[in-house]
PDB file of N, CA and C in Angstrom:
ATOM      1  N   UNK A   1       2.858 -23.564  -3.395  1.00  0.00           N
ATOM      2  CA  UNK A   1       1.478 -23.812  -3.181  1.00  0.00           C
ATOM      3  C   UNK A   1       0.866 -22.527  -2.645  1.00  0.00           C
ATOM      4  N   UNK A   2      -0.103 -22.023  -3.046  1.00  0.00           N
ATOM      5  CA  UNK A   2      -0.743 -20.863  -2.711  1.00  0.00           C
ATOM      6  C   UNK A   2      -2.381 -21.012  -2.090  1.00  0.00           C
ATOM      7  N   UNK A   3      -2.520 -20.750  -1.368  1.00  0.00           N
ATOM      8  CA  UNK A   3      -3.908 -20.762  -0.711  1.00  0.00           C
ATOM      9  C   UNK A   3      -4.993 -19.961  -1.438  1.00  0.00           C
ATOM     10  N   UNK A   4      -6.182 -20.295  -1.811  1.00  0.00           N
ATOM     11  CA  UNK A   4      -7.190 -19.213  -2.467  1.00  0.00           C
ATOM     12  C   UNK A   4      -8.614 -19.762  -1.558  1.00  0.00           C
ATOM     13  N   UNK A   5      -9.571 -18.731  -1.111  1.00  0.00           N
ATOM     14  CA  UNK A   5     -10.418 -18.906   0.027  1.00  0.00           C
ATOM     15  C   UNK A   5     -11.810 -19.005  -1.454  1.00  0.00           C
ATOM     16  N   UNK A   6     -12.471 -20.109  -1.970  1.00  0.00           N
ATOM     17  CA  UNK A   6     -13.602 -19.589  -2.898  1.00  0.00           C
ATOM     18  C   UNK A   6     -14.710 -19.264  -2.312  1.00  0.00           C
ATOM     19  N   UNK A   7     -15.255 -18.588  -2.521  1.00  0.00           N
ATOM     20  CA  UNK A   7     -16.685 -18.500  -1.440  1.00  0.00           C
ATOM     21  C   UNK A   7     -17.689 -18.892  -3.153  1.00  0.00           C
ATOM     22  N   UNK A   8     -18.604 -19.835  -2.310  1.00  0.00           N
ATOM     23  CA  UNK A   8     -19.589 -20.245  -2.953  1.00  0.00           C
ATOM     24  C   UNK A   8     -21.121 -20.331  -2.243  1.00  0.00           C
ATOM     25  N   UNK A   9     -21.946 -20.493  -2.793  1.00  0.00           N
ATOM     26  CA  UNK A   9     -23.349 -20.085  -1.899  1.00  0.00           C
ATOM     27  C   UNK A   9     -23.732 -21.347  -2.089  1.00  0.00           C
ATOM     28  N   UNK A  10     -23.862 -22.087  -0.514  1.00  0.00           N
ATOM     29  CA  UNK A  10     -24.086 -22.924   0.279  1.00  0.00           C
ATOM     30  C   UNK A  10     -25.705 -23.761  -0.308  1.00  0.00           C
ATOM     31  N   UNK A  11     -25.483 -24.643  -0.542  1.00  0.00           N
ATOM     32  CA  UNK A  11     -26.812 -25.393  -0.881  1.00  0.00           C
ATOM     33  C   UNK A  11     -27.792 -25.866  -0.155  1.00  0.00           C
ATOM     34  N   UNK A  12     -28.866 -25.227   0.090  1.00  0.00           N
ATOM     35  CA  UNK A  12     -29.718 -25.149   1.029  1.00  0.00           C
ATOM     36  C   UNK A  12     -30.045 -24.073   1.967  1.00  0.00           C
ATOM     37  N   UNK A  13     -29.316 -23.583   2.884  1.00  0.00           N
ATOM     38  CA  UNK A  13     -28.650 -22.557   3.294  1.00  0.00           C
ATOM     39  C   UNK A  13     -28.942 -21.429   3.173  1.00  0.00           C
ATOM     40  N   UNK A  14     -28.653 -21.006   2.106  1.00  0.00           N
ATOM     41  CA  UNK A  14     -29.065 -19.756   1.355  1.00  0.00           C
ATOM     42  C   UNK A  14     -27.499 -18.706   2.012  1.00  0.00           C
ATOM     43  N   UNK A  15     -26.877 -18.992   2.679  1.00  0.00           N
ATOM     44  CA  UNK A  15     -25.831 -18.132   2.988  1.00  0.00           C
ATOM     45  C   UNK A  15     -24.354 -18.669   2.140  1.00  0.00           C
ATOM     46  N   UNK A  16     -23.474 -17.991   2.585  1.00  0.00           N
ATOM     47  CA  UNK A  16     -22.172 -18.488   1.824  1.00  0.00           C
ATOM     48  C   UNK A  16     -21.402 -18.859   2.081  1.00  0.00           C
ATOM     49  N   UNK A  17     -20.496 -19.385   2.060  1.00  0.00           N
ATOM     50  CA  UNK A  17     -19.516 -20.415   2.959  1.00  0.00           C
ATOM     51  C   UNK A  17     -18.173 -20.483   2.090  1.00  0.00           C
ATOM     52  N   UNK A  18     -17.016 -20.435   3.291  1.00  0.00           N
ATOM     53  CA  UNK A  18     -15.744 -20.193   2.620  1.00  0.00           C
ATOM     54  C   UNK A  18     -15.401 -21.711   2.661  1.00  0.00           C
ATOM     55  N   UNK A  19     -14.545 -22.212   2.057  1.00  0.00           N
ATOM     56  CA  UNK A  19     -14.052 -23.406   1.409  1.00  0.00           C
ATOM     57  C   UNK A  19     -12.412 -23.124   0.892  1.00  0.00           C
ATOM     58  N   UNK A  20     -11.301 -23.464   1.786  1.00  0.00           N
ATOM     59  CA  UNK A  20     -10.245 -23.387   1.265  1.00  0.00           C
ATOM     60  C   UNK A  20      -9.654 -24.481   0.049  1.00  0.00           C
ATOM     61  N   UNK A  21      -9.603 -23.740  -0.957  1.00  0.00           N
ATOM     62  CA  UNK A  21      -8.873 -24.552  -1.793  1.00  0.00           C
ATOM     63  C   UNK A  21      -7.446 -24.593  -2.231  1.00  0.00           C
ATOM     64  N   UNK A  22      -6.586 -25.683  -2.621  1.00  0.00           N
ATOM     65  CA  UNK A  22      -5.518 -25.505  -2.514  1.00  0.00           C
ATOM     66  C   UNK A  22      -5.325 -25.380  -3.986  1.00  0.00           C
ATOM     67  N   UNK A  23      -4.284 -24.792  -4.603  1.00  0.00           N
ATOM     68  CA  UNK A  23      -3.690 -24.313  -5.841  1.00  0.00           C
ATOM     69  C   UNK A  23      -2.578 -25.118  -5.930  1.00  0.00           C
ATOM     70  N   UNK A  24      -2.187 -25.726  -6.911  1.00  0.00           N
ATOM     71  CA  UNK A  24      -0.665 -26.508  -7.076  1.00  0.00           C
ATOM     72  C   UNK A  24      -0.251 -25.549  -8.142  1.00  0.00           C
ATOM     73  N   UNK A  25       0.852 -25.231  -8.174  1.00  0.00           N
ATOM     74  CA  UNK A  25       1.457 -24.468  -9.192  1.00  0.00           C
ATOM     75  C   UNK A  25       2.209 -25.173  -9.550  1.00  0.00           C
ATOM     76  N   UNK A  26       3.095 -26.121 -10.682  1.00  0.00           N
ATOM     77  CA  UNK A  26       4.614 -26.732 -10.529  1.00  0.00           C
ATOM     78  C   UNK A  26       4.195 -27.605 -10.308  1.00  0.00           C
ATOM     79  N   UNK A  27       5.359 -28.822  -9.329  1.00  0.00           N
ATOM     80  CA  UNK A  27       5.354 -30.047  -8.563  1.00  0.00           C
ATOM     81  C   UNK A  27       5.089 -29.736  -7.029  1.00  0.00           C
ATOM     82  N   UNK A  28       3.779 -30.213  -6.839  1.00  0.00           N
ATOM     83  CA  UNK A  28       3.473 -29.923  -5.833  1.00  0.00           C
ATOM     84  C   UNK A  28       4.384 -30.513  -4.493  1.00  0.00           C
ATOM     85  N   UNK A  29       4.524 -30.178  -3.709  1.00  0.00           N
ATOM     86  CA  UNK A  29       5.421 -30.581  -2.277  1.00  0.00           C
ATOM     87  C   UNK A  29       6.582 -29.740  -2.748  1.00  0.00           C
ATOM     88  N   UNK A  30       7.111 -29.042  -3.351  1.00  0.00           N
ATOM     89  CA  UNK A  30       8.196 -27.799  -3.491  1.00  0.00           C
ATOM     90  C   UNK A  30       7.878 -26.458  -3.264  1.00  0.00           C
ATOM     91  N   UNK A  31       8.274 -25.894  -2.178  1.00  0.00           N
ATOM     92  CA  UNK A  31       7.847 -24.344  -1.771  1.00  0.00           C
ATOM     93  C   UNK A  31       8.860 -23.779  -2.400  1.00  0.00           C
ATOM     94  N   UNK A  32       9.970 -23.721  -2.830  1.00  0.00           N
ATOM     95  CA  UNK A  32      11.313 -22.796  -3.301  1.00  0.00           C
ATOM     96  C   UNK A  32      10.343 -21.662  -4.702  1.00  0.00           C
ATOM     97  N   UNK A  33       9.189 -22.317  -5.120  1.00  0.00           N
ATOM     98  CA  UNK A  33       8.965 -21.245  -6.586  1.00  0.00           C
ATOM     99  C   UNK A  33       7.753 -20.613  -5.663  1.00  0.00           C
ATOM    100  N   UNK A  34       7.703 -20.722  -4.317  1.00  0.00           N
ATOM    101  CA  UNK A  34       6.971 -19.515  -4.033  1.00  0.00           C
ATOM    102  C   UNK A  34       7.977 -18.259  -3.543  1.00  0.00           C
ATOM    103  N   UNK A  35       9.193 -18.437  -3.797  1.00  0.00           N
ATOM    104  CA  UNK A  35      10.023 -17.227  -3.631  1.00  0.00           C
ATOM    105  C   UNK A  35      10.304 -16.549  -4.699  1.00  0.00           C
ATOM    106  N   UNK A  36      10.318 -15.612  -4.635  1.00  0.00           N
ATOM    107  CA  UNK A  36      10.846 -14.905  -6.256  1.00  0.00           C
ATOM    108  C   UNK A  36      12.322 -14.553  -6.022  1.00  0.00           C
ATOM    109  N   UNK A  37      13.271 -14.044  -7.070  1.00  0.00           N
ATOM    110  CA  UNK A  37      14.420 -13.664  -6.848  1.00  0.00           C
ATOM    111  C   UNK A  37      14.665 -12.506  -5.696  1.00  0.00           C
ATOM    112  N   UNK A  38      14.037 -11.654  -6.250  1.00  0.00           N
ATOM    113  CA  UNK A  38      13.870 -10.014  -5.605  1.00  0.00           C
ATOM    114  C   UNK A  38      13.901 -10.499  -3.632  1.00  0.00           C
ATOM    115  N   UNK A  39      13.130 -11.657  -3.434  1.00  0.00           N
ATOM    116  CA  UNK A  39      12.801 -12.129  -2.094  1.00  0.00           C
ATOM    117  C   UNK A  39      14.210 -12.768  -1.378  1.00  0.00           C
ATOM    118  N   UNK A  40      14.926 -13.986  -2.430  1.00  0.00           N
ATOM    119  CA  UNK A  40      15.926 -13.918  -2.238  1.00  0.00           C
ATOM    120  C   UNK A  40      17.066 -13.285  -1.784  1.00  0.00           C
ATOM    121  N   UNK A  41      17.285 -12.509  -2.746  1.00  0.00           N
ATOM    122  CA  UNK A  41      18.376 -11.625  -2.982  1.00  0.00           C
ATOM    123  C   UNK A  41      18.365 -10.910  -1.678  1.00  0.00           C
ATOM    124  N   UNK A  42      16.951 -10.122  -0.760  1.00  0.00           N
ATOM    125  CA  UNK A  42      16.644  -9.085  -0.019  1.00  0.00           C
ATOM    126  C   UNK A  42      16.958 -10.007   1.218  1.00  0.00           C
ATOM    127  N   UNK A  43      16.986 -10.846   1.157  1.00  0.00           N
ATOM    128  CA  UNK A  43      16.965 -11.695   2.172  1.00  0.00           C
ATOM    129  C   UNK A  43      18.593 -12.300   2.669  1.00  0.00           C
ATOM    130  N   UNK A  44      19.008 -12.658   1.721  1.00  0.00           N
ATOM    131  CA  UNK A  44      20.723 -12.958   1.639  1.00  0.00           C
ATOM    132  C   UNK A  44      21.219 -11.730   2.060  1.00  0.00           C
ATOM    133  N   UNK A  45      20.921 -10.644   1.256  1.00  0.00           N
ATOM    134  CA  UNK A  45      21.237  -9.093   1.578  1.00  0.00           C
ATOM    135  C   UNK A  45      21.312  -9.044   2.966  1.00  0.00           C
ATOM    136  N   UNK A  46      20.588  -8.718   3.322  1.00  0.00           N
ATOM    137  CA  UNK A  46      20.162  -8.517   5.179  1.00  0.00           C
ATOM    138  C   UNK A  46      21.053  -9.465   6.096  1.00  0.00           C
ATOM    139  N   UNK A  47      20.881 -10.760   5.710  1.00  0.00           N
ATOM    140  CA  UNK A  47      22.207 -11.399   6.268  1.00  0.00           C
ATOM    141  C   UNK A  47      23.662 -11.665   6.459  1.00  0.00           C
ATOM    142  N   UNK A  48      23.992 -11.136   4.717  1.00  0.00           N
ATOM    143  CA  UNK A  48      25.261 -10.547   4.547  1.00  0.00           C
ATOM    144  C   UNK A  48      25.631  -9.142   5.921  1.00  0.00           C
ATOM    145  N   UNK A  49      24.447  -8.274   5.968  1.00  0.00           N
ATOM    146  CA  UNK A  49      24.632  -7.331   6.077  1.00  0.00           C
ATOM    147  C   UNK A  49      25.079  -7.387   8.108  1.00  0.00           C
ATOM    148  N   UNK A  50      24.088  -8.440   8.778  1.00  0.00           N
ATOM    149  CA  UNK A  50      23.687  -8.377   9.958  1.00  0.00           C
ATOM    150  C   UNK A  50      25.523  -9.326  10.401  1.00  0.00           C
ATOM    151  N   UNK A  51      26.172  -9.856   9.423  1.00  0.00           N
ATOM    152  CA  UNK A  51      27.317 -11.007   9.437  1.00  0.00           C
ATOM    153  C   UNK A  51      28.545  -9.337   9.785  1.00  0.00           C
ATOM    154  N   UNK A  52      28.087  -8.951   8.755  1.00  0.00           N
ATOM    155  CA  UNK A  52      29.403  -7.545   8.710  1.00  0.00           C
ATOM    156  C   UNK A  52      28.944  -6.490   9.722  1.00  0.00           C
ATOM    157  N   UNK A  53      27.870  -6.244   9.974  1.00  0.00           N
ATOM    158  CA  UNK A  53      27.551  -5.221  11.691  1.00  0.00           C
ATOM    159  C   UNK A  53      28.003  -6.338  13.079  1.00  0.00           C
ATOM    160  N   UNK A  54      28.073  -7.025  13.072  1.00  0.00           N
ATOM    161  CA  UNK A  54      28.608  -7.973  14.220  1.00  0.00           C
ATOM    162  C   UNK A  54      29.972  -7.994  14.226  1.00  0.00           C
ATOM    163  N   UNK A  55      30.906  -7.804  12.948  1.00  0.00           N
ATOM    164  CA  UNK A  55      31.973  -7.804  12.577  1.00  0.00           C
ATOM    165  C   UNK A  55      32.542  -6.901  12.819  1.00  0.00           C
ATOM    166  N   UNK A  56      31.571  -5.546  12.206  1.00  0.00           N
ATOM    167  CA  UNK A  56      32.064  -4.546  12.607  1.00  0.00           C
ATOM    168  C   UNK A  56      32.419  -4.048  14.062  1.00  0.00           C
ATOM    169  N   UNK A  57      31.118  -4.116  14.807  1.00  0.00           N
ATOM    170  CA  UNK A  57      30.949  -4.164  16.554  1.00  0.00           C
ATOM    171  C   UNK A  57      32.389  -5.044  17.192  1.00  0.00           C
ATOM    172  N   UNK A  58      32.616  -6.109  16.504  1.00  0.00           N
ATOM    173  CA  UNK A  58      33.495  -7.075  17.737  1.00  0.00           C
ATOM    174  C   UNK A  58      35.057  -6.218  17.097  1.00  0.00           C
ATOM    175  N   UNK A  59      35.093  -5.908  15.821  1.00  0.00           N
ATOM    176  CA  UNK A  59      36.312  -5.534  15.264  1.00  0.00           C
ATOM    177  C   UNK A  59      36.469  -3.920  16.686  1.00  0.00           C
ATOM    178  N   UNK A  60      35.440  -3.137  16.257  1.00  0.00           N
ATOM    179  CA  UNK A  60      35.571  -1.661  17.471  1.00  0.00           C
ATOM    180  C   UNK A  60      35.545  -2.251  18.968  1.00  0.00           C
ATOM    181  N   UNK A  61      35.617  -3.105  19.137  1.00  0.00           N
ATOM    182  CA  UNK A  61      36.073  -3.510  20.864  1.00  0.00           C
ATOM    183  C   UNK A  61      37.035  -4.194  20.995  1.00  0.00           C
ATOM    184  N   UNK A  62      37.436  -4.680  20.015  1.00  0.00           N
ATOM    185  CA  UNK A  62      38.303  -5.555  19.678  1.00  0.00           C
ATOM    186  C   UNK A  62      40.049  -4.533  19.562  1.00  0.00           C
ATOM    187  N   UNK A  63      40.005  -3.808  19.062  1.00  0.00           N
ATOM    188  CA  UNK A  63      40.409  -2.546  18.586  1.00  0.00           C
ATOM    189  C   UNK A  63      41.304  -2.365  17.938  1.00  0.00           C
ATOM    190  N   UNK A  64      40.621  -2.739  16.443  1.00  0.00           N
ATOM    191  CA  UNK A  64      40.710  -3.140  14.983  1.00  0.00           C
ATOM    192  C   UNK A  64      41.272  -1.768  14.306  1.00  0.00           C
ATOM    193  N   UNK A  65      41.770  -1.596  13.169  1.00  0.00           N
ATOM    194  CA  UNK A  65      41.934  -0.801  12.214  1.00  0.00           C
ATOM    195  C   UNK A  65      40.680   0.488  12.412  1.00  0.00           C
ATOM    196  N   UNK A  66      40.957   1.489  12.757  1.00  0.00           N
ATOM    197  CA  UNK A  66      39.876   2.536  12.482  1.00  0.00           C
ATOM    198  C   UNK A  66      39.266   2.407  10.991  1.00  0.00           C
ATOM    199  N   UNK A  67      40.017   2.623  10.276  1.00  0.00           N
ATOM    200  CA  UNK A  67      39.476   2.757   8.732  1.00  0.00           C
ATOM    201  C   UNK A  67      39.091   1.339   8.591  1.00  0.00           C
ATOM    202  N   UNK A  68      39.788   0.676   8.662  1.00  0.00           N
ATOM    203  CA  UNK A  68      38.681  -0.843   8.595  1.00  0.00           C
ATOM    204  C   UNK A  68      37.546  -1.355   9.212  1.00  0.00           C
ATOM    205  N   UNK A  69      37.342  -0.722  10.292  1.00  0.00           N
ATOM    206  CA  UNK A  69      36.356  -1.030  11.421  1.00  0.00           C
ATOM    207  C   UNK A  69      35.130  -0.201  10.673  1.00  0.00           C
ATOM    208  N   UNK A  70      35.305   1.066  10.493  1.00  0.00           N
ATOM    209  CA  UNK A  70      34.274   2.178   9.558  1.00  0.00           C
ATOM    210  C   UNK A  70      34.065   1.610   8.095  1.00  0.00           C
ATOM    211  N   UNK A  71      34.682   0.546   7.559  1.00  0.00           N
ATOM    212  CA  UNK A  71      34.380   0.141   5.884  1.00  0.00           C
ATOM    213  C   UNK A  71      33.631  -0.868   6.180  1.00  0.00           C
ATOM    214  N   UNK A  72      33.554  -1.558   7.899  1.00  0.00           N
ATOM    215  CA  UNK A  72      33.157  -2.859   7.480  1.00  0.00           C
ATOM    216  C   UNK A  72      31.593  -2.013   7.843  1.00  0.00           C
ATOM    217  N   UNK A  73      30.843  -1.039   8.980  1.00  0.00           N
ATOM    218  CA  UNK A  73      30.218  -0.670   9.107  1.00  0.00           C
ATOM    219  C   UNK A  73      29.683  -0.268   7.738  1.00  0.00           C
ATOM    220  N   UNK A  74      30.137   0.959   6.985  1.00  0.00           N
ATOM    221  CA  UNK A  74      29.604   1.001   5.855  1.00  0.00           C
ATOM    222  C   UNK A  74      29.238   0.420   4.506  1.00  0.00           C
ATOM    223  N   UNK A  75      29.490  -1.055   4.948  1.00  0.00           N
ATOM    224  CA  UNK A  75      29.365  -2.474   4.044  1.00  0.00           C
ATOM    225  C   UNK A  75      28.071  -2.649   4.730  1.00  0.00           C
ATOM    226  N   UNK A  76      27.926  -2.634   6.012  1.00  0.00           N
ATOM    227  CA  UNK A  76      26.824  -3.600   6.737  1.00  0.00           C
ATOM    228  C   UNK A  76      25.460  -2.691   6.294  1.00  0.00           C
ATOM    229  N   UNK A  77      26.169  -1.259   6.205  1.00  0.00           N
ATOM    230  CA  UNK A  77      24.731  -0.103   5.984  1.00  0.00           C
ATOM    231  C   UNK A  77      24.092  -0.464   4.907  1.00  0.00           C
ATOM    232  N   UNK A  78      25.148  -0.667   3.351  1.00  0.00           N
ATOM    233  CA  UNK A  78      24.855  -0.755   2.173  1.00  0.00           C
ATOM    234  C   UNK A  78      24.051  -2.214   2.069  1.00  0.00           C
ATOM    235  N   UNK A  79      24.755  -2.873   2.708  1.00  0.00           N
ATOM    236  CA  UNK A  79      23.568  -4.264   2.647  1.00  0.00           C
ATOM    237  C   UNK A  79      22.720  -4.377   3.425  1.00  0.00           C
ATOM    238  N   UNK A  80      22.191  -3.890   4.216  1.00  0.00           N
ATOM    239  CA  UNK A  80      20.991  -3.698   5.409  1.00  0.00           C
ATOM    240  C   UNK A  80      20.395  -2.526   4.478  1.00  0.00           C
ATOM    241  N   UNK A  81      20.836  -1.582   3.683  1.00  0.00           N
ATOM    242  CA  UNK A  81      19.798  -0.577   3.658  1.00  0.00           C
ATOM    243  C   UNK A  81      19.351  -0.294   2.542  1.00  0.00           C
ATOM    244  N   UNK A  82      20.478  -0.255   1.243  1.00  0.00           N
ATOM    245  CA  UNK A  82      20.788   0.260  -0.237  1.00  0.00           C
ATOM    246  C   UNK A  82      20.032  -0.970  -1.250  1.00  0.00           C
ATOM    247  N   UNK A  83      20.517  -2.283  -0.895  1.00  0.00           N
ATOM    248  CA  UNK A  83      20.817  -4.031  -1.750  1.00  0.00           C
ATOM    249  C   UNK A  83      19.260  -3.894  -1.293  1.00  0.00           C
ATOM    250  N   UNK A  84      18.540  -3.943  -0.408  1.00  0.00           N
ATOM    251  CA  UNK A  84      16.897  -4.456  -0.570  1.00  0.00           C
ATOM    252  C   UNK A  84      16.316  -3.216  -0.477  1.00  0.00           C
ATOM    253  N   UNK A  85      16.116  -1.719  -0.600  1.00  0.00           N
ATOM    254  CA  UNK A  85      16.097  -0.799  -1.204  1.00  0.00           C
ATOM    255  C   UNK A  85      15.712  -0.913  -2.833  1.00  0.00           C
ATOM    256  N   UNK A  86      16.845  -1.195  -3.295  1.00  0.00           N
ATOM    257  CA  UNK A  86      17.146  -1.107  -5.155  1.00  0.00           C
ATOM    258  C   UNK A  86      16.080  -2.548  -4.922  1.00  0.00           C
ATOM    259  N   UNK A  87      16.415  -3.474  -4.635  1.00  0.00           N
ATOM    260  CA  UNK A  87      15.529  -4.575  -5.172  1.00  0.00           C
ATOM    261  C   UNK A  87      14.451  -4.047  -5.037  1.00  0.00           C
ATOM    262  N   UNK A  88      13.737  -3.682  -3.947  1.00  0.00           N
ATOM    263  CA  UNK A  88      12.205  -3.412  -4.061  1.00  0.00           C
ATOM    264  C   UNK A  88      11.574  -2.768  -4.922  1.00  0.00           C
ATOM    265  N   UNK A  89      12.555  -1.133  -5.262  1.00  0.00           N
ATOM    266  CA  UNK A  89      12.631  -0.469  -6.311  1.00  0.00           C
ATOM    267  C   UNK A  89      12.641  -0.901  -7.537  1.00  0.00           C
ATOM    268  N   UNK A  90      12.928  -2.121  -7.636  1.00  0.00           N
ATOM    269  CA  UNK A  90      13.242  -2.873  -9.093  1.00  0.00           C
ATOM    270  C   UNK A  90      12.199  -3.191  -9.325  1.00  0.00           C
ATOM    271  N   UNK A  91      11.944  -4.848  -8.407  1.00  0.00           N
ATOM    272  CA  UNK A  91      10.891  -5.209  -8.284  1.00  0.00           C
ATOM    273  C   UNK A  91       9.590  -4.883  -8.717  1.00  0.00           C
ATOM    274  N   UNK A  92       9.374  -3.476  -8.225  1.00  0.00           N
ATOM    275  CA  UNK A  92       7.669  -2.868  -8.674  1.00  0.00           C
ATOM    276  C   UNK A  92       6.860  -2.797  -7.301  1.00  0.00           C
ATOM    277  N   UNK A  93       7.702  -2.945  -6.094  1.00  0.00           N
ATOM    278  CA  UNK A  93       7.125  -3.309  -4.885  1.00  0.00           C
ATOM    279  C   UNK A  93       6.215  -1.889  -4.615  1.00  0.00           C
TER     280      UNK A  93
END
């Protein structure tokens, strides 16, 4: 559902007056097709990403594999920084 503000000139009045109207796109009462993929994807991304920097952090106090502790970091970079990067880039953002 998308919001559109019409402005129309007020009867009597002589001024103009906003009037929200609502837009149904689809079946109305479903918000999921106001997401696009690109929104998705950037979004899963970031969470993947914030799951493997926590991982990484508890793995380095923890005191995990050096080389594993640094792959999981550079997993968390690529999905926090690269994965919604390229999407936006895709996108047309």
């Amino acid at each position: 559902m998308t919001f559109a503000w019409r402005t129309e000139l007020s009867s009597g009045r002589g001024g103009w007056k906003g009037r929200p109207d609502v837009e149904h796109r689809g079946r109305p009462g479903r918000i999921h097709h106001m997401l696009d993929m690109s929104v998705i994807v950037t979004i899963g991304s970031v969470c993947i990403g914030f799951v493997l920097m926590v991982t990484a952090a508890s793995g380095a106090r923890g005191g995990w594999n050096r080389v594993g502790v640094i792959a999981l970091f550079v997993a968390a970079l690529c999905f926090l920084t690269v994965v919604p990067l390229a999407v936006a880039l895709t996108a047309g953002v």
